[in-house]
C-alpha atoms as a PDB file:
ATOM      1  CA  UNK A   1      -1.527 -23.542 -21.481  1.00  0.00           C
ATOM      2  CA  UNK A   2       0.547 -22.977 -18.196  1.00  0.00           C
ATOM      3  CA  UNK A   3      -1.256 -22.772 -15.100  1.00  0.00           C
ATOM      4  CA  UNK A   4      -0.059 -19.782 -12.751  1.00  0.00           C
ATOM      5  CA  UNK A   5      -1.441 -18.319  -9.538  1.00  0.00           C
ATOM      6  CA  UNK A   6      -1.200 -14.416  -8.638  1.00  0.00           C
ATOM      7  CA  UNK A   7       0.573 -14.142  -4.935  1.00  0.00           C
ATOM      8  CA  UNK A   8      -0.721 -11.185  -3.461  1.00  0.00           C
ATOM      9  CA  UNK A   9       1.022  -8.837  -1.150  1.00  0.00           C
ATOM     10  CA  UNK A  10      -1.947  -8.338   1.289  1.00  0.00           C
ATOM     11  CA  UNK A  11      -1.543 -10.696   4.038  1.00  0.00           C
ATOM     12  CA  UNK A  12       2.007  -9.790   4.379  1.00  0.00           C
ATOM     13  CA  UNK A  13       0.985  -5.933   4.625  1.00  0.00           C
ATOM     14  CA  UNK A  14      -1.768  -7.192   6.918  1.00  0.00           C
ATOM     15  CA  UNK A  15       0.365  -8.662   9.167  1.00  0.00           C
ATOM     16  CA  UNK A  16       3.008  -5.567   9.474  1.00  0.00           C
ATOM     17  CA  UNK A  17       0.274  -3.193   9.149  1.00  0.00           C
ATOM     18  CA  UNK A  18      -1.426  -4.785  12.467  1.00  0.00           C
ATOM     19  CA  UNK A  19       1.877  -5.151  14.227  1.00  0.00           C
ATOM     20  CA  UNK A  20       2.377  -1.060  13.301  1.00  0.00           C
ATOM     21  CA  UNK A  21      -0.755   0.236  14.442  1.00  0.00           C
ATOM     22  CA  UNK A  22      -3.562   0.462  16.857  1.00  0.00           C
ATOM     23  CA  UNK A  23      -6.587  -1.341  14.355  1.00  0.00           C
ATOM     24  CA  UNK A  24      -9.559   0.210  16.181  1.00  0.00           C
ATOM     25  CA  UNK A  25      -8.374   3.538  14.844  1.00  0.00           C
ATOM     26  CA  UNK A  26      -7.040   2.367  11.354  1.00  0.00           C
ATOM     27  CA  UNK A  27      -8.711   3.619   7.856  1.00  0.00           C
ATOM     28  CA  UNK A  28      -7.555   1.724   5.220  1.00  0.00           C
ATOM     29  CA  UNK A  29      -7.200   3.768   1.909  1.00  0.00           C
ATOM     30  CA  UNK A  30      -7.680   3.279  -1.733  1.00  0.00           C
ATOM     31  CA  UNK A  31      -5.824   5.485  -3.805  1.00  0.00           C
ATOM     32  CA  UNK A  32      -8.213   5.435  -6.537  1.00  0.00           C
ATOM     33  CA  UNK A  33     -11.578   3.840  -7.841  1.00  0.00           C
ATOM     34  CA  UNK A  34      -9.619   1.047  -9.565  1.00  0.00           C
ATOM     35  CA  UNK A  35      -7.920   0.157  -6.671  1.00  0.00           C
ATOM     36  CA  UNK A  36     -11.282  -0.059  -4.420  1.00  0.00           C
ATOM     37  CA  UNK A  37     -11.460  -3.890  -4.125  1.00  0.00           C
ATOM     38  CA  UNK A  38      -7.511  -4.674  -2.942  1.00  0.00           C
ATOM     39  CA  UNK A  39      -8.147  -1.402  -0.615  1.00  0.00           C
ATOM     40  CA  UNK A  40     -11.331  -3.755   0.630  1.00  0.00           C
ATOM     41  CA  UNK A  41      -9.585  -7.036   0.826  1.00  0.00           C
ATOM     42  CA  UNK A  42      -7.412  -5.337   2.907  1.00  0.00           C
ATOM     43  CA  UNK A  43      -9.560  -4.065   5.157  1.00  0.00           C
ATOM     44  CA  UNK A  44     -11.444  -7.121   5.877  1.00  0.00           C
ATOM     45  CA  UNK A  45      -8.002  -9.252   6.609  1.00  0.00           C
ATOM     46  CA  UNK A  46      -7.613  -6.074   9.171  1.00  0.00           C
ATOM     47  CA  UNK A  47     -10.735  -6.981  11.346  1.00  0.00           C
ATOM     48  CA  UNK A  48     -13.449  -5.051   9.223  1.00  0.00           C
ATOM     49  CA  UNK A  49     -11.934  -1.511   9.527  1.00  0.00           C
ATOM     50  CA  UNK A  50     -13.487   1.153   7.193  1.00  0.00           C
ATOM     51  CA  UNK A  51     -12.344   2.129   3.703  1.00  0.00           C
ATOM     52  CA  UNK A  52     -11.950   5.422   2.209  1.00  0.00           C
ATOM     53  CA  UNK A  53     -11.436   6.484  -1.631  1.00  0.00           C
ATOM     54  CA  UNK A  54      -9.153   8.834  -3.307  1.00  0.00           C
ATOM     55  CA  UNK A  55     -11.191  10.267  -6.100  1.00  0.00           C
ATOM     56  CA  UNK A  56      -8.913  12.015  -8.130  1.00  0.00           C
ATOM     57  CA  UNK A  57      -7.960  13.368 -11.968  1.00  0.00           C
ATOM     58  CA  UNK A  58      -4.720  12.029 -13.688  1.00  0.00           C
ATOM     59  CA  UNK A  59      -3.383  14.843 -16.111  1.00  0.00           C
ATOM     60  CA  UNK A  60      -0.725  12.484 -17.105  1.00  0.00           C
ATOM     61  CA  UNK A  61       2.164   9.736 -15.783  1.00  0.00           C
ATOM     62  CA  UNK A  62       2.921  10.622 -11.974  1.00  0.00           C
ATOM     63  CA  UNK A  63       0.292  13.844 -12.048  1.00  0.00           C
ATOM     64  CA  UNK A  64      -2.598  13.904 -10.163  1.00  0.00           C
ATOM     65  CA  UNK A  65      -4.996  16.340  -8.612  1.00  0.00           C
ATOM     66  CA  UNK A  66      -7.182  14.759  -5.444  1.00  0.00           C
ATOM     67  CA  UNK A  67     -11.026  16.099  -6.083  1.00  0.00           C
ATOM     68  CA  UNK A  68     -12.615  14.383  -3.209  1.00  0.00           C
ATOM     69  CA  UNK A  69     -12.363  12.160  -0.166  1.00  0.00           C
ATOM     70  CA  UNK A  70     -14.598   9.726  -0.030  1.00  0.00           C
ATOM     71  CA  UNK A  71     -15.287   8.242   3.675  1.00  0.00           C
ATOM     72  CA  UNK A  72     -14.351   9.053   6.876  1.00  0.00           C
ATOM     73  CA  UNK A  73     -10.643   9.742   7.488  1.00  0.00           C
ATOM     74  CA  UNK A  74     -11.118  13.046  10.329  1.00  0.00           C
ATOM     75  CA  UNK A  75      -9.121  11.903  13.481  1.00  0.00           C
ATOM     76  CA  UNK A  76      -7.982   8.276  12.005  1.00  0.00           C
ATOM     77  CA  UNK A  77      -4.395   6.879  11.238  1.00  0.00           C
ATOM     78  CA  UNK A  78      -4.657   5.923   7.139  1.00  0.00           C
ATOM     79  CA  UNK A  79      -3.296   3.368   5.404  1.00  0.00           C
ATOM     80  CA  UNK A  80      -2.683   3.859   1.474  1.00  0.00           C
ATOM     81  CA  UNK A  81      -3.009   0.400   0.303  1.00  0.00           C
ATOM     82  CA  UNK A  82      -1.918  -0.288  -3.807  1.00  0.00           C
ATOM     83  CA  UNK A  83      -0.276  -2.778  -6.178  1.00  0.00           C
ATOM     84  CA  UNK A  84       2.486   0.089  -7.170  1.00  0.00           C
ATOM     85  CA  UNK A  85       4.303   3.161  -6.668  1.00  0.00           C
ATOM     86  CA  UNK A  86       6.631   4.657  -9.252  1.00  0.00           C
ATOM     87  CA  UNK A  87       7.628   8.422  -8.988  1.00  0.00           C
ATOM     88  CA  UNK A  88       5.671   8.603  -5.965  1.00  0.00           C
ATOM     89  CA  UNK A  89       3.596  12.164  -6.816  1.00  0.00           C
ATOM     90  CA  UNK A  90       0.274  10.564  -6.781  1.00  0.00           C
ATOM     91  CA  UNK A  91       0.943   9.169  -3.557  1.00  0.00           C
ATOM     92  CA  UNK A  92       2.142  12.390  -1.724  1.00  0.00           C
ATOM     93  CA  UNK A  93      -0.683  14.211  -3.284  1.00  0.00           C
ATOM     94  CA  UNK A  94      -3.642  11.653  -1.724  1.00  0.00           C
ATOM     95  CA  UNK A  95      -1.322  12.032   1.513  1.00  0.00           C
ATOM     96  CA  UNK A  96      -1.613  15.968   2.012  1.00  0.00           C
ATOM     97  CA  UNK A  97      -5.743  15.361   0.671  1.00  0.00           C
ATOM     98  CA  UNK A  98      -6.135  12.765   3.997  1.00  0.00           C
ATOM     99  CA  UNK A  99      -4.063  15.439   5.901  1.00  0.00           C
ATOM    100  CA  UNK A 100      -6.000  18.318   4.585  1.00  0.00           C
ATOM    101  CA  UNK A 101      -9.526  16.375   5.553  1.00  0.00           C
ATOM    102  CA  UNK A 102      -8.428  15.540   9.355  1.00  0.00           C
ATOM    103  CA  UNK A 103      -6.490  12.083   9.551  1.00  0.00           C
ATOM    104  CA  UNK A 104      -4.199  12.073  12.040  1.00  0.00           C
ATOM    105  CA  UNK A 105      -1.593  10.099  10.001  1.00  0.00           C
ATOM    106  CA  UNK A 106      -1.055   8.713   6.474  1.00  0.00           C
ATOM    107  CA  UNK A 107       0.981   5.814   6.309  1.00  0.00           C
ATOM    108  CA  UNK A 108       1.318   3.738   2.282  1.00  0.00           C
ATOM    109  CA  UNK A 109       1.445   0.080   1.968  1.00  0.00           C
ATOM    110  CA  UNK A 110       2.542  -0.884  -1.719  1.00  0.00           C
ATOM    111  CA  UNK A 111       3.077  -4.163  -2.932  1.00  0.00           C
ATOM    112  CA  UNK A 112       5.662  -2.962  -5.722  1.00  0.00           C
ATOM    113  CA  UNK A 113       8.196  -0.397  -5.172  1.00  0.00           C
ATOM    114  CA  UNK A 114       9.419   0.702  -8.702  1.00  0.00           C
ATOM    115  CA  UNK A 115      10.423   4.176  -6.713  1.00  0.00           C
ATOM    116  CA  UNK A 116      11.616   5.738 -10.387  1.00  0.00           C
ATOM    117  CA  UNK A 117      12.681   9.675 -10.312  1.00  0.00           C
ATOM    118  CA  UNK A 118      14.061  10.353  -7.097  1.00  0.00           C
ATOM    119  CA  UNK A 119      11.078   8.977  -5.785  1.00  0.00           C
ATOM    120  CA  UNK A 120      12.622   8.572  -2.264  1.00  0.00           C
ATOM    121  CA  UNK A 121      13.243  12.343  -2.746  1.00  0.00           C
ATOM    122  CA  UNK A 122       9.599  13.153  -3.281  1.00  0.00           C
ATOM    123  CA  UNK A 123       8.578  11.312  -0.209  1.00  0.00           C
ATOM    124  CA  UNK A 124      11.109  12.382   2.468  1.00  0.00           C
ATOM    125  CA  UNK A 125       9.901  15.795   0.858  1.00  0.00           C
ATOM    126  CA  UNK A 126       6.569  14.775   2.089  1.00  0.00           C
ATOM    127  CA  UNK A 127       5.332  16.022   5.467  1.00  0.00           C
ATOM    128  CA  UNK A 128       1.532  14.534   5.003  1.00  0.00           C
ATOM    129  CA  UNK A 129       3.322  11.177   4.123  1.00  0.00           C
ATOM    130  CA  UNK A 130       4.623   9.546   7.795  1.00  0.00           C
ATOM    131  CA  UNK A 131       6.166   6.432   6.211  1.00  0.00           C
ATOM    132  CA  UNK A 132       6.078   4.110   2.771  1.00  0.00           C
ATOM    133  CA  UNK A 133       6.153   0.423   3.679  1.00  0.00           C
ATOM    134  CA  UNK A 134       7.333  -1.925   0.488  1.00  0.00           C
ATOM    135  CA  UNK A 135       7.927  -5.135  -0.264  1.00  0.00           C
ATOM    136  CA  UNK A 136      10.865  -6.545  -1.828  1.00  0.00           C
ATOM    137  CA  UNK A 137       9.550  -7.390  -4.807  1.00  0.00           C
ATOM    138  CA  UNK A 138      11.702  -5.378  -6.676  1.00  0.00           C
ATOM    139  CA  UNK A 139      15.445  -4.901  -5.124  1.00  0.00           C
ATOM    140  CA  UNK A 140      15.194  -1.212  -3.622  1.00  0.00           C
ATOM    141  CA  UNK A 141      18.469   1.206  -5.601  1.00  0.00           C
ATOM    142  CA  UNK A 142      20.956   2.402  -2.603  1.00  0.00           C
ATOM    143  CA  UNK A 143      19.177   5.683  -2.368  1.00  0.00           C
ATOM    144  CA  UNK A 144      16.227   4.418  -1.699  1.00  0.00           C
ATOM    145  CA  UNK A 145      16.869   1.931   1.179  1.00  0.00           C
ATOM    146  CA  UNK A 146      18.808   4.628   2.611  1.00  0.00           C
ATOM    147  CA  UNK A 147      15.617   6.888   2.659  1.00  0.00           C
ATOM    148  CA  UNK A 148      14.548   6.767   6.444  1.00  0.00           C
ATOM    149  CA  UNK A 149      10.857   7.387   5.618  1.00  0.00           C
ATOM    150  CA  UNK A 150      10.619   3.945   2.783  1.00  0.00           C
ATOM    151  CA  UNK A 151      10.813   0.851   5.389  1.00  0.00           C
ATOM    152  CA  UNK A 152      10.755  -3.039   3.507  1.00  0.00           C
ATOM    153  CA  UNK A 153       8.840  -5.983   4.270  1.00  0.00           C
ATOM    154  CA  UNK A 154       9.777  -9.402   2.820  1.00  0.00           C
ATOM    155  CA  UNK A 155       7.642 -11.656   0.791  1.00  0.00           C
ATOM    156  CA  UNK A 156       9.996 -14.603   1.134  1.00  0.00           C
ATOM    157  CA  UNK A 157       7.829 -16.795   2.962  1.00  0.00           C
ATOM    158  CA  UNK A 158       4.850 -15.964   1.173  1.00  0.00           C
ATOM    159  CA  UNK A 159       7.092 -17.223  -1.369  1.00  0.00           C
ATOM    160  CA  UNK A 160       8.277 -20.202   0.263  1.00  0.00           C
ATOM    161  CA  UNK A 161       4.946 -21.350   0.887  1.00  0.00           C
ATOM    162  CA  UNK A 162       3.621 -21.023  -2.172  1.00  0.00           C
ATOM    163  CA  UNK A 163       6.259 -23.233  -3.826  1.00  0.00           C
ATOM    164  CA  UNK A 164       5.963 -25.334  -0.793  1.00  0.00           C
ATOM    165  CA  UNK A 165       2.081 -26.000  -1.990  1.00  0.00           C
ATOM    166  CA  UNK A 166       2.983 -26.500  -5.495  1.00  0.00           C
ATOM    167  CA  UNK A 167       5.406 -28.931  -5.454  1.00  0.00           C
ATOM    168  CA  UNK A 168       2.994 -30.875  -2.416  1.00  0.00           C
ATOM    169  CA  UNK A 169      -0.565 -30.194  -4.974  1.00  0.00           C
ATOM    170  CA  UNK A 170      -2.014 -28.416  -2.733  1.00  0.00           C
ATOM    171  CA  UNK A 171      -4.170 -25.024  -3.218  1.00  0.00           C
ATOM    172  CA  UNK A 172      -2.167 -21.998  -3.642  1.00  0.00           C
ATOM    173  CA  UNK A 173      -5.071 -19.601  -3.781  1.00  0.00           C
ATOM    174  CA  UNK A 174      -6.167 -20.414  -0.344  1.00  0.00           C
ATOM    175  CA  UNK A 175      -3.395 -18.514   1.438  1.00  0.00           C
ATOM    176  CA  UNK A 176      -5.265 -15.689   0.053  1.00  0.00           C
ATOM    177  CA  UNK A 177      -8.486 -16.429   1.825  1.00  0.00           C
END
């Protein structure tokens, strides 16, 4: 009986992904069917820049094999856009799949950093996976915000405004729009 509104991590990544990179040459990237509308909303707050798909298997919890690319990635600077990233295998796997089909860099943008089993390992492991961009959503452990690859962006004003709107009555759901 509570009322609540989801905050959403997109315009934040948005804004950092546009300060990053060039967005004529950006393909934003869904790292799985289920993930295909966030990948979307993304890519619309980015000026309309094309989506690709990760179509993939999941044997179990962190394993993955990439079947297929779906879209155009060949030559293109992508941007793995989703909610959450725990051990971080999925991720590196869709990385070296963009890498294998022609991009010429894979960047992630996750809204939730649980980075669980030497995650940060995994991804400085990585050599198809340029950088992870995170909010701080969930307070990074030492190892991980010492990992030079895994970079933070703050949701504290997204934050502040939102409270900011619900204690004035105002609409919460439009800073989503």
């Amino acid at each position: 009986d509570i009322p609540t509104d989801n905050l959403y991590g997109a315009p934040v990544m948005a804004s950092d992904i546009a300060a990053r990179f060039p967005t004529d040459n950006i393909t934003v990237v869904s790292p799985d069917v289920g993930g295909v509308v966030r990948a979307r909303a993304l890519a619309k707050r980015l000026k309309d820049r094309p989506l690709a798909i990760v179509d993939k298997r999941r044997e179990g919890p962190g394993l993955s094999e990439v079947m297929n690319i779906i879209g155009e990635v060949n030559g293109r600077h992508c941007v793995i856009f989703d909610d959450i990233v725990d051990s971080g295998g999925t991720l590196c796997n869709a990385a070296q799949a963009l890498i294998d089909k022609g991009a010429k860099s894979v960047s992630a943008c996750v809204t939730h950093g649980v980075l669980s089993d030497h995650a940060e390992r995994r991804v400085m492991k990585s050599d198809a996976l340029t950088r992870l961009i995170v909010t701080d959503s969930i307070e990074a452990r030492p190892e991980v915000a010492e990992c030079p690859k895994i970079e933070e962006v703050s949701i504290a004003t997204l934050l502040a405004e939102a409270i900011r709107r619900i204690a004035n009555e105002e609409s919460v759901s439009s800073l989503f729009d």
